[in-house]
PDB file of N, CA and C in Angstrom:
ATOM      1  N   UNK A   1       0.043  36.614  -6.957  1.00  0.00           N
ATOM      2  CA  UNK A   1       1.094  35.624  -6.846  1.00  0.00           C
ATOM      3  C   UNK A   1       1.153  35.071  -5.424  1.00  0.00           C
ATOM      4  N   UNK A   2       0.903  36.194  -4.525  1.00  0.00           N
ATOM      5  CA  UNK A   2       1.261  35.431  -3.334  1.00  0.00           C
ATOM      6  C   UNK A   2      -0.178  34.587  -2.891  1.00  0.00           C
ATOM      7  N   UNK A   3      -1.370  35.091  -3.232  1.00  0.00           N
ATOM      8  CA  UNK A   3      -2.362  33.892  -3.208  1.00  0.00           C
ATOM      9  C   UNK A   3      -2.141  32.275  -3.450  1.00  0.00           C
ATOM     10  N   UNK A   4      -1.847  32.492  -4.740  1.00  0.00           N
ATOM     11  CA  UNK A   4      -1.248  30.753  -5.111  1.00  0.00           C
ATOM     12  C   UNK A   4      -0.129  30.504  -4.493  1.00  0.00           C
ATOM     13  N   UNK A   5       1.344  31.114  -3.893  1.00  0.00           N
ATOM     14  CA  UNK A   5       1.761  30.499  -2.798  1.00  0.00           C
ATOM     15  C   UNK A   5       0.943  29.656  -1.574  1.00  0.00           C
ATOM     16  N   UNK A   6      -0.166  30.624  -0.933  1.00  0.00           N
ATOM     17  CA  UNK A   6      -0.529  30.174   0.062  1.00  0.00           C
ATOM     18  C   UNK A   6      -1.418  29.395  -0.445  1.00  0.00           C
ATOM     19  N   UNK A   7      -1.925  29.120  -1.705  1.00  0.00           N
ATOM     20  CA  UNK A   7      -3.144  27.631  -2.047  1.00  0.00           C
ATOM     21  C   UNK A   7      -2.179  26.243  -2.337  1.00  0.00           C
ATOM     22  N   UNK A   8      -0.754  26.716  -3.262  1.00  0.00           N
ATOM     23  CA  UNK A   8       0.460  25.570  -2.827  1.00  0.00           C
ATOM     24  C   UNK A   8       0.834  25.479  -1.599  1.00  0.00           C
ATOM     25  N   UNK A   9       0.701  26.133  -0.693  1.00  0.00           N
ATOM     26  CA  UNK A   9       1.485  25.928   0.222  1.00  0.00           C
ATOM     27  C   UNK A   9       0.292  25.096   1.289  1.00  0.00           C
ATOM     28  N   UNK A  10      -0.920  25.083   1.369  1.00  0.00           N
ATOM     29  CA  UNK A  10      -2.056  25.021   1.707  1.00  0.00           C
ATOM     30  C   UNK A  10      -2.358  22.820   1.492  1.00  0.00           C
ATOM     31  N   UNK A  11      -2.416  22.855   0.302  1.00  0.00           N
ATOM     32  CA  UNK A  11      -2.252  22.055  -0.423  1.00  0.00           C
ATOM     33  C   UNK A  11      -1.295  20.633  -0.189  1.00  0.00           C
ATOM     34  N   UNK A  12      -0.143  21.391  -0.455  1.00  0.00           N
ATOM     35  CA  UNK A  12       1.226  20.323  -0.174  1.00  0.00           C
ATOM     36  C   UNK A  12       1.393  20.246   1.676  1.00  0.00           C
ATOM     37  N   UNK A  13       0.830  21.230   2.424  1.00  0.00           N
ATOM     38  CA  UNK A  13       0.659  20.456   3.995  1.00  0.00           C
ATOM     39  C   UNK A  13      -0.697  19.899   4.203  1.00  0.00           C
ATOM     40  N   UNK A  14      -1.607  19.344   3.562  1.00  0.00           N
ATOM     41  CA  UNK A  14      -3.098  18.723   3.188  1.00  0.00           C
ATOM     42  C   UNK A  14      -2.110  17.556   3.027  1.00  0.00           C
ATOM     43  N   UNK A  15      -1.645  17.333   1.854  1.00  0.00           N
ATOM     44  CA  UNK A  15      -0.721  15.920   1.813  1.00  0.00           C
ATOM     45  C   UNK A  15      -0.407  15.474   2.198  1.00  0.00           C
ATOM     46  N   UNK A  16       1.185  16.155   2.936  1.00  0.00           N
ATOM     47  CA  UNK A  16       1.266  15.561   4.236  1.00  0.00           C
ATOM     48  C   UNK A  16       0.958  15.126   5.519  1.00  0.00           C
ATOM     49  N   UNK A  17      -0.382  15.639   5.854  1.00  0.00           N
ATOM     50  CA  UNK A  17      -1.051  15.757   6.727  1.00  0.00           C
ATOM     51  C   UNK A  17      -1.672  14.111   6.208  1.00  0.00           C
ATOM     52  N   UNK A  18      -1.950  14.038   5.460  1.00  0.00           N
ATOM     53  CA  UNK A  18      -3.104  13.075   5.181  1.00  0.00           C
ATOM     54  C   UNK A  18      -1.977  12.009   4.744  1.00  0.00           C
ATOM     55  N   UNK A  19      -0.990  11.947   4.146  1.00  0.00           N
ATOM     56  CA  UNK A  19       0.597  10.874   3.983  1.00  0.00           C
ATOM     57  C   UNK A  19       0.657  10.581   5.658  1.00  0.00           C
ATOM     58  N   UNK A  20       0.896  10.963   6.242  1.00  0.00           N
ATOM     59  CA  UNK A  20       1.279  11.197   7.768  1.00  0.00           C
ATOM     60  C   UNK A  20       0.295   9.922   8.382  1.00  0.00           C
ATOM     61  N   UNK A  21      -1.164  10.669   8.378  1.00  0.00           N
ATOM     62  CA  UNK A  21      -2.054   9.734   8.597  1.00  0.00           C
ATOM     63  C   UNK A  21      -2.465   8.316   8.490  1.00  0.00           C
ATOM     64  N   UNK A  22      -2.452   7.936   6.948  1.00  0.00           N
ATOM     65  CA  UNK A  22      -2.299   7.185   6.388  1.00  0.00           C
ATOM     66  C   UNK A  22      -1.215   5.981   7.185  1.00  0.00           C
ATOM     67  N   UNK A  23       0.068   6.412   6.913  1.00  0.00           N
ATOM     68  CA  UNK A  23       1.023   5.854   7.353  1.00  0.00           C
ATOM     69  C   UNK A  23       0.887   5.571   9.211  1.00  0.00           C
ATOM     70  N   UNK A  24       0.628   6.101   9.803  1.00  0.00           N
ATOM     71  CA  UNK A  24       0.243   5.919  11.196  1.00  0.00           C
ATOM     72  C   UNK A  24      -0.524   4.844  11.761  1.00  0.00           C
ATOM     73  N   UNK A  25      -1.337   4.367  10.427  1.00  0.00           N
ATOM     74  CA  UNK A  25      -2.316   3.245  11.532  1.00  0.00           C
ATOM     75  C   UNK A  25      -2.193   1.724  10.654  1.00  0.00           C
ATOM     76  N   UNK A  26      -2.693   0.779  10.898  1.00  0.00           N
ATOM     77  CA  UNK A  26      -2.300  -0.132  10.561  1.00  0.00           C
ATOM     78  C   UNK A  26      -3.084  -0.356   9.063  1.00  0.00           C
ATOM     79  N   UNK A  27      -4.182   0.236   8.935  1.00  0.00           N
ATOM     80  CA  UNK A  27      -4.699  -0.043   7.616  1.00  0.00           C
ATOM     81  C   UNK A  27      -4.286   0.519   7.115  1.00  0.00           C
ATOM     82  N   UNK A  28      -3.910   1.784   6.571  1.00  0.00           N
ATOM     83  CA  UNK A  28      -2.880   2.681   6.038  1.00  0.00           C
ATOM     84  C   UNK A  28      -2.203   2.014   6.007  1.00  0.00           C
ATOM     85  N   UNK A  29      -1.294   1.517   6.495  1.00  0.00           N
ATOM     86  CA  UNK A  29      -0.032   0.621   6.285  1.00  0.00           C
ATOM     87  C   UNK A  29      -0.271  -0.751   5.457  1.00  0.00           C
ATOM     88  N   UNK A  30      -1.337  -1.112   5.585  1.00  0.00           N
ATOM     89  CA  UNK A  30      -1.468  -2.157   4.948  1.00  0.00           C
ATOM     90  C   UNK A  30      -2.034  -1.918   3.693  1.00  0.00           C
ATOM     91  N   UNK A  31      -2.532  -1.097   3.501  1.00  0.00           N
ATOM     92  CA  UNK A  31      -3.241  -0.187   2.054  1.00  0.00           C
ATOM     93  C   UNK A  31      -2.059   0.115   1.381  1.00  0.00           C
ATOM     94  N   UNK A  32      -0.745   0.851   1.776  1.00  0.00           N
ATOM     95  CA  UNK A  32       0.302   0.782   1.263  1.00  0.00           C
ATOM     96  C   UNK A  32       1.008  -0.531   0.943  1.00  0.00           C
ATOM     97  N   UNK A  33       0.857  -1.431   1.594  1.00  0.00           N
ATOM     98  CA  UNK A  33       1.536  -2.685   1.395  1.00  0.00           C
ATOM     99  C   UNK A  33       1.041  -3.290   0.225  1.00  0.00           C
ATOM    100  N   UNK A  34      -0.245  -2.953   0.280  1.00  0.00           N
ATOM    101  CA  UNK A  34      -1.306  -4.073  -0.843  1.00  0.00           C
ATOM    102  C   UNK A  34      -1.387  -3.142  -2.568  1.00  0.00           C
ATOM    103  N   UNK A  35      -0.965  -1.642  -2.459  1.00  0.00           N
ATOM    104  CA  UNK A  35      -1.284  -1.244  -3.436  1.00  0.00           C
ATOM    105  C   UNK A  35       0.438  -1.611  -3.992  1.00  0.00           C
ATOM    106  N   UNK A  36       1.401  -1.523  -3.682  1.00  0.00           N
ATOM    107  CA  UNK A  36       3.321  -1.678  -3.493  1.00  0.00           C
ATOM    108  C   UNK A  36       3.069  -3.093  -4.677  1.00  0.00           C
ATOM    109  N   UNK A  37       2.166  -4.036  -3.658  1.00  0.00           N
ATOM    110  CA  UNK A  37       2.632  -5.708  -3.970  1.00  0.00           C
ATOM    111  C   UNK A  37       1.709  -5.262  -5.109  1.00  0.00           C
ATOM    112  N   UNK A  38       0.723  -4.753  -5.467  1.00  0.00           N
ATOM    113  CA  UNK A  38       0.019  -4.894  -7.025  1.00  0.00           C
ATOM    114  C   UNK A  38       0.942  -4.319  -8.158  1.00  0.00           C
ATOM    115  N   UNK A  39       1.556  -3.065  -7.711  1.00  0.00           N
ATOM    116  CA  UNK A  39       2.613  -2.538  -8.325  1.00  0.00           C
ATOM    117  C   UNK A  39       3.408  -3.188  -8.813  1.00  0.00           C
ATOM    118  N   UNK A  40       4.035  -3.825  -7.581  1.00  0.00           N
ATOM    119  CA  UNK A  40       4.748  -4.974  -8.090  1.00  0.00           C
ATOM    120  C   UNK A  40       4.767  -6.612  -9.200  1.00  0.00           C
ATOM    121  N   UNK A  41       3.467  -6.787  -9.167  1.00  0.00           N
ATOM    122  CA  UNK A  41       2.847  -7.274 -10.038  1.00  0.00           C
ATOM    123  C   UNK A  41       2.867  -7.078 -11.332  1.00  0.00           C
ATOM    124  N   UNK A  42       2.406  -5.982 -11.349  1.00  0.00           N
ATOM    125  CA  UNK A  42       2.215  -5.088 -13.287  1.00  0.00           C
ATOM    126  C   UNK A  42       3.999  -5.213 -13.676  1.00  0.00           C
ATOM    127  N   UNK A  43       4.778  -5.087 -12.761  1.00  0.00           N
ATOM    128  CA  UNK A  43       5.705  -5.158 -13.257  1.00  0.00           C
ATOM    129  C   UNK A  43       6.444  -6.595 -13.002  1.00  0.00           C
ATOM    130  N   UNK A  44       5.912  -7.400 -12.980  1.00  0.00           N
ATOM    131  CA  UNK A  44       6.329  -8.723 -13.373  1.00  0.00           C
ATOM    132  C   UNK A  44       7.756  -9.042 -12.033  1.00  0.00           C
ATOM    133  N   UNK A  45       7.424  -8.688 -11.044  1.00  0.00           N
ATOM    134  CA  UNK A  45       7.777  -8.895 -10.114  1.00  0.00           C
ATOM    135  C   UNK A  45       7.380  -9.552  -8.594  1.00  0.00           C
ATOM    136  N   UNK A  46       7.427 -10.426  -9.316  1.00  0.00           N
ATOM    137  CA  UNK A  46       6.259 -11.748  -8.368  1.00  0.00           C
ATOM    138  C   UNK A  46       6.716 -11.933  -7.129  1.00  0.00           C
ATOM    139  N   UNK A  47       8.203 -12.387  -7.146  1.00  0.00           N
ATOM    140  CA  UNK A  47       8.851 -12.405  -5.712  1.00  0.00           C
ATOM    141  C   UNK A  47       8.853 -11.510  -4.357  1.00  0.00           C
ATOM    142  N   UNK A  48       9.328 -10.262  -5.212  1.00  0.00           N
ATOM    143  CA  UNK A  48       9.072  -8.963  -4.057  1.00  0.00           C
ATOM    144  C   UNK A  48       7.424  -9.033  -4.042  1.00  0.00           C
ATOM    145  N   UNK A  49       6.508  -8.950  -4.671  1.00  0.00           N
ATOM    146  CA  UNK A  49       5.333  -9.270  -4.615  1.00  0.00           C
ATOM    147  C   UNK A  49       4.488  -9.630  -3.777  1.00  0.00           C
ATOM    148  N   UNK A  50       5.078 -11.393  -3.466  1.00  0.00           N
ATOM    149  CA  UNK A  50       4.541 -12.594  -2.885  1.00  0.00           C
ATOM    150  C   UNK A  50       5.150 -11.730  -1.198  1.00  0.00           C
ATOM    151  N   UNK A  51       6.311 -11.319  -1.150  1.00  0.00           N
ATOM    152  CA  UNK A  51       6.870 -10.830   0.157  1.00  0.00           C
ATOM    153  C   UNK A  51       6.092  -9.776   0.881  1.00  0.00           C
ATOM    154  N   UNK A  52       5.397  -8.877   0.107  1.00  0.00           N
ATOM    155  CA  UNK A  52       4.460  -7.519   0.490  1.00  0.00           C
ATOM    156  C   UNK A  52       3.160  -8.622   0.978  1.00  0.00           C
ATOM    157  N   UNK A  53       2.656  -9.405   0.003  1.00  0.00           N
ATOM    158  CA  UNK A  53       0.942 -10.060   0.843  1.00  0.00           C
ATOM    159  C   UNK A  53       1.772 -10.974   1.937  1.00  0.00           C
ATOM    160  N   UNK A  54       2.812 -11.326   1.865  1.00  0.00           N
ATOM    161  CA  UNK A  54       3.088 -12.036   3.209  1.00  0.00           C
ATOM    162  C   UNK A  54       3.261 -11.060   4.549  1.00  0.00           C
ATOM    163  N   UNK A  55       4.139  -9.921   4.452  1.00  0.00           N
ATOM    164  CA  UNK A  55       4.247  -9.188   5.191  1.00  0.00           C
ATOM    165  C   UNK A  55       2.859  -8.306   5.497  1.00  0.00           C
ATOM    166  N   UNK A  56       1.920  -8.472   4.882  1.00  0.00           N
ATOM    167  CA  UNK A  56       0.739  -7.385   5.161  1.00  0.00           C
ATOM    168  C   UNK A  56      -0.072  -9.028   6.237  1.00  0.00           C
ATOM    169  N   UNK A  57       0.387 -10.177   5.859  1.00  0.00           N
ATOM    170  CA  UNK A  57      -0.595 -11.267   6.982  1.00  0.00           C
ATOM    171  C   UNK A  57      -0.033 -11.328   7.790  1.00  0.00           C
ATOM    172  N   UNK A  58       1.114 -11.529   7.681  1.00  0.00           N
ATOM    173  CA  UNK A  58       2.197 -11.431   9.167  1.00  0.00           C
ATOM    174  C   UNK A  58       1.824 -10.459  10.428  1.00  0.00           C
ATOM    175  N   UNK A  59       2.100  -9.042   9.469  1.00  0.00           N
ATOM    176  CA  UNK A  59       1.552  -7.536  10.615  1.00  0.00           C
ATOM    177  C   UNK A  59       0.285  -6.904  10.358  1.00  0.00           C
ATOM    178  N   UNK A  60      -0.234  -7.239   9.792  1.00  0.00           N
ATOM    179  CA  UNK A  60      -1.576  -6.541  10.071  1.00  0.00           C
ATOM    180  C   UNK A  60      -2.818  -7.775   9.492  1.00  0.00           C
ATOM    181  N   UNK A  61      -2.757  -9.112  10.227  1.00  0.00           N
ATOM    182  CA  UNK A  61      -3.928  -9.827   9.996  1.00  0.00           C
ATOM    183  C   UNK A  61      -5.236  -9.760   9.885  1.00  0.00           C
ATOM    184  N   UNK A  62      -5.534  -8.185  11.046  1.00  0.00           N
ATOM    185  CA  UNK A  62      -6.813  -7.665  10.877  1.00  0.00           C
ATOM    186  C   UNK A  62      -7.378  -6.934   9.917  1.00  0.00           C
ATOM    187  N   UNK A  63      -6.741  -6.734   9.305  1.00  0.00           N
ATOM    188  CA  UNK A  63      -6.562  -5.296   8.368  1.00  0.00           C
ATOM    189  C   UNK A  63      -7.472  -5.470   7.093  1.00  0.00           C
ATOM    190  N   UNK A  64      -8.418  -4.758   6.301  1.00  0.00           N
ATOM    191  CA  UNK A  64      -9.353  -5.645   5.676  1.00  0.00           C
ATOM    192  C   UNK A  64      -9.089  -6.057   4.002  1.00  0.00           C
ATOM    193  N   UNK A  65      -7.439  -5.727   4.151  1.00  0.00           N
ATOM    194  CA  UNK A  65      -6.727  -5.436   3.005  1.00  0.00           C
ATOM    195  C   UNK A  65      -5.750  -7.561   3.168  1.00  0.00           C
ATOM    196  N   UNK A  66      -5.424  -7.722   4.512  1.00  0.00           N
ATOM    197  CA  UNK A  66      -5.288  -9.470   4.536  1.00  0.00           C
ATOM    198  C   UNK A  66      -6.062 -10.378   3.728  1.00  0.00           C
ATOM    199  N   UNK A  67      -7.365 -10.455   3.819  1.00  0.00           N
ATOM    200  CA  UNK A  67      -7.797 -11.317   2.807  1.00  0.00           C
ATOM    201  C   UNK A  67      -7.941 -11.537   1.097  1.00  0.00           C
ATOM    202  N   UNK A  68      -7.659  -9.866   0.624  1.00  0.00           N
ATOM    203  CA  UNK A  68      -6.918  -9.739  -0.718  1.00  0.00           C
ATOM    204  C   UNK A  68      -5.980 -10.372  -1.092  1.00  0.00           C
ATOM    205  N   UNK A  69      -4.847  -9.730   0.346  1.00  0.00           N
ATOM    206  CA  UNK A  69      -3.700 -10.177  -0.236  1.00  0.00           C
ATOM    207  C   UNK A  69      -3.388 -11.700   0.253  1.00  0.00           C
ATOM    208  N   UNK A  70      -4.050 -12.746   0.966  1.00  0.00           N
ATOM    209  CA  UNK A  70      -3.671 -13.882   1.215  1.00  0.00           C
ATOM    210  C   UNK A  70      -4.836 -14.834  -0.552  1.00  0.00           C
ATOM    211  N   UNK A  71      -5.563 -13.978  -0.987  1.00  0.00           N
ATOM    212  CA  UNK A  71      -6.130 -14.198  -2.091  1.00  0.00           C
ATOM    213  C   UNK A  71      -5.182 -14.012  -3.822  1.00  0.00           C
ATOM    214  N   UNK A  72      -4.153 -13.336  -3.241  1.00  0.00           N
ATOM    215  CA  UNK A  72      -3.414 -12.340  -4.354  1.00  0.00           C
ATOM    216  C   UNK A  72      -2.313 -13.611  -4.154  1.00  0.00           C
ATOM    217  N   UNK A  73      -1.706 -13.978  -3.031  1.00  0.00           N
ATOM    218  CA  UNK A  73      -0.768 -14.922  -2.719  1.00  0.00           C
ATOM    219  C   UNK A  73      -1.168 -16.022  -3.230  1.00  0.00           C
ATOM    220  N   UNK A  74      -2.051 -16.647  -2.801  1.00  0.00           N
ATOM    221  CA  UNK A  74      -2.934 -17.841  -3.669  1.00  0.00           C
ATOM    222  C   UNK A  74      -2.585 -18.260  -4.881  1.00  0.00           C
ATOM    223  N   UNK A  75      -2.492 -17.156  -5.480  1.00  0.00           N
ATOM    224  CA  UNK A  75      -3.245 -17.292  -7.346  1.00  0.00           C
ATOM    225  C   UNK A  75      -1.280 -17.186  -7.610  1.00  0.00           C
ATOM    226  N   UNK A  76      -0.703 -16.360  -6.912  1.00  0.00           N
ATOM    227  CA  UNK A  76       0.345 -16.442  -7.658  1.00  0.00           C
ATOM    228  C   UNK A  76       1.421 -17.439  -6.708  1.00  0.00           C
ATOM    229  N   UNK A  77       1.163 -18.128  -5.853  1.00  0.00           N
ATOM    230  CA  UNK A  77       1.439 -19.834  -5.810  1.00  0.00           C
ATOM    231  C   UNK A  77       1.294 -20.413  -6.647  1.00  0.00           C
ATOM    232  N   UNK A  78      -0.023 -20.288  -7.154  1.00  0.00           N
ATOM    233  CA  UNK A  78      -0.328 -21.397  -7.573  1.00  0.00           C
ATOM    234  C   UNK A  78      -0.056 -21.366  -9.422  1.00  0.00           C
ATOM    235  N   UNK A  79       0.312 -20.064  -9.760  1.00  0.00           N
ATOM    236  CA  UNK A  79       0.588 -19.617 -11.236  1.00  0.00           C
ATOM    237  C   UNK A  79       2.439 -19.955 -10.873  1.00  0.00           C
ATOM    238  N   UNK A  80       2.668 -19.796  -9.875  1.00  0.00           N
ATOM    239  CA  UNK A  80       4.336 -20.299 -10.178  1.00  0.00           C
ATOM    240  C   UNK A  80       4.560 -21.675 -10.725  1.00  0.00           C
ATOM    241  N   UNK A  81       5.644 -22.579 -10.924  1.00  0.00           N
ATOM    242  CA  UNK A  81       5.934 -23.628 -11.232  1.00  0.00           C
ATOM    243  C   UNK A  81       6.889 -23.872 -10.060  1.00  0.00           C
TER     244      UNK A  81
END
């Protein structure tokens, strides 16, 4: 029993460790932004949507996740009325 404590316990600070990371640099951040706004998508939520690929060109222009989402913005301009 106390083995699988320490492989959960092992495990769930791997996560965070690597959540942590993630979140720290700007592609991470923008990888979160771009997977949020697709999310947002499937669920027929275009507005908050269109706001995530704007906010991922705004702050992280370099990021190699910008040209998706200024591609993702595009299509659903241009699918609005």
């Amino acid at each position: 029993m106390l083995y699988f404590k320490r492989i959960r316990r092992f495990f769930l600070g791997a996560i965070f460790v690597f959540s942590f990371l993630a979140c720290s640099n700007p592609e991470g951040k923008s990888a979160q932004l771009y997977e949020t706004a697709q999310f947002e998508e499937q669920q027929f939520n275009l507005k908050h949507a269109k706001q995530l690929y704007e906010e991922i060109l705004k702050k992280y222009p370099e990021s190699s996740f910008a040209p998706k989402a200024q591609k993702r913005l595009d299509a659903l301009k241009e699918a609005s009325p």
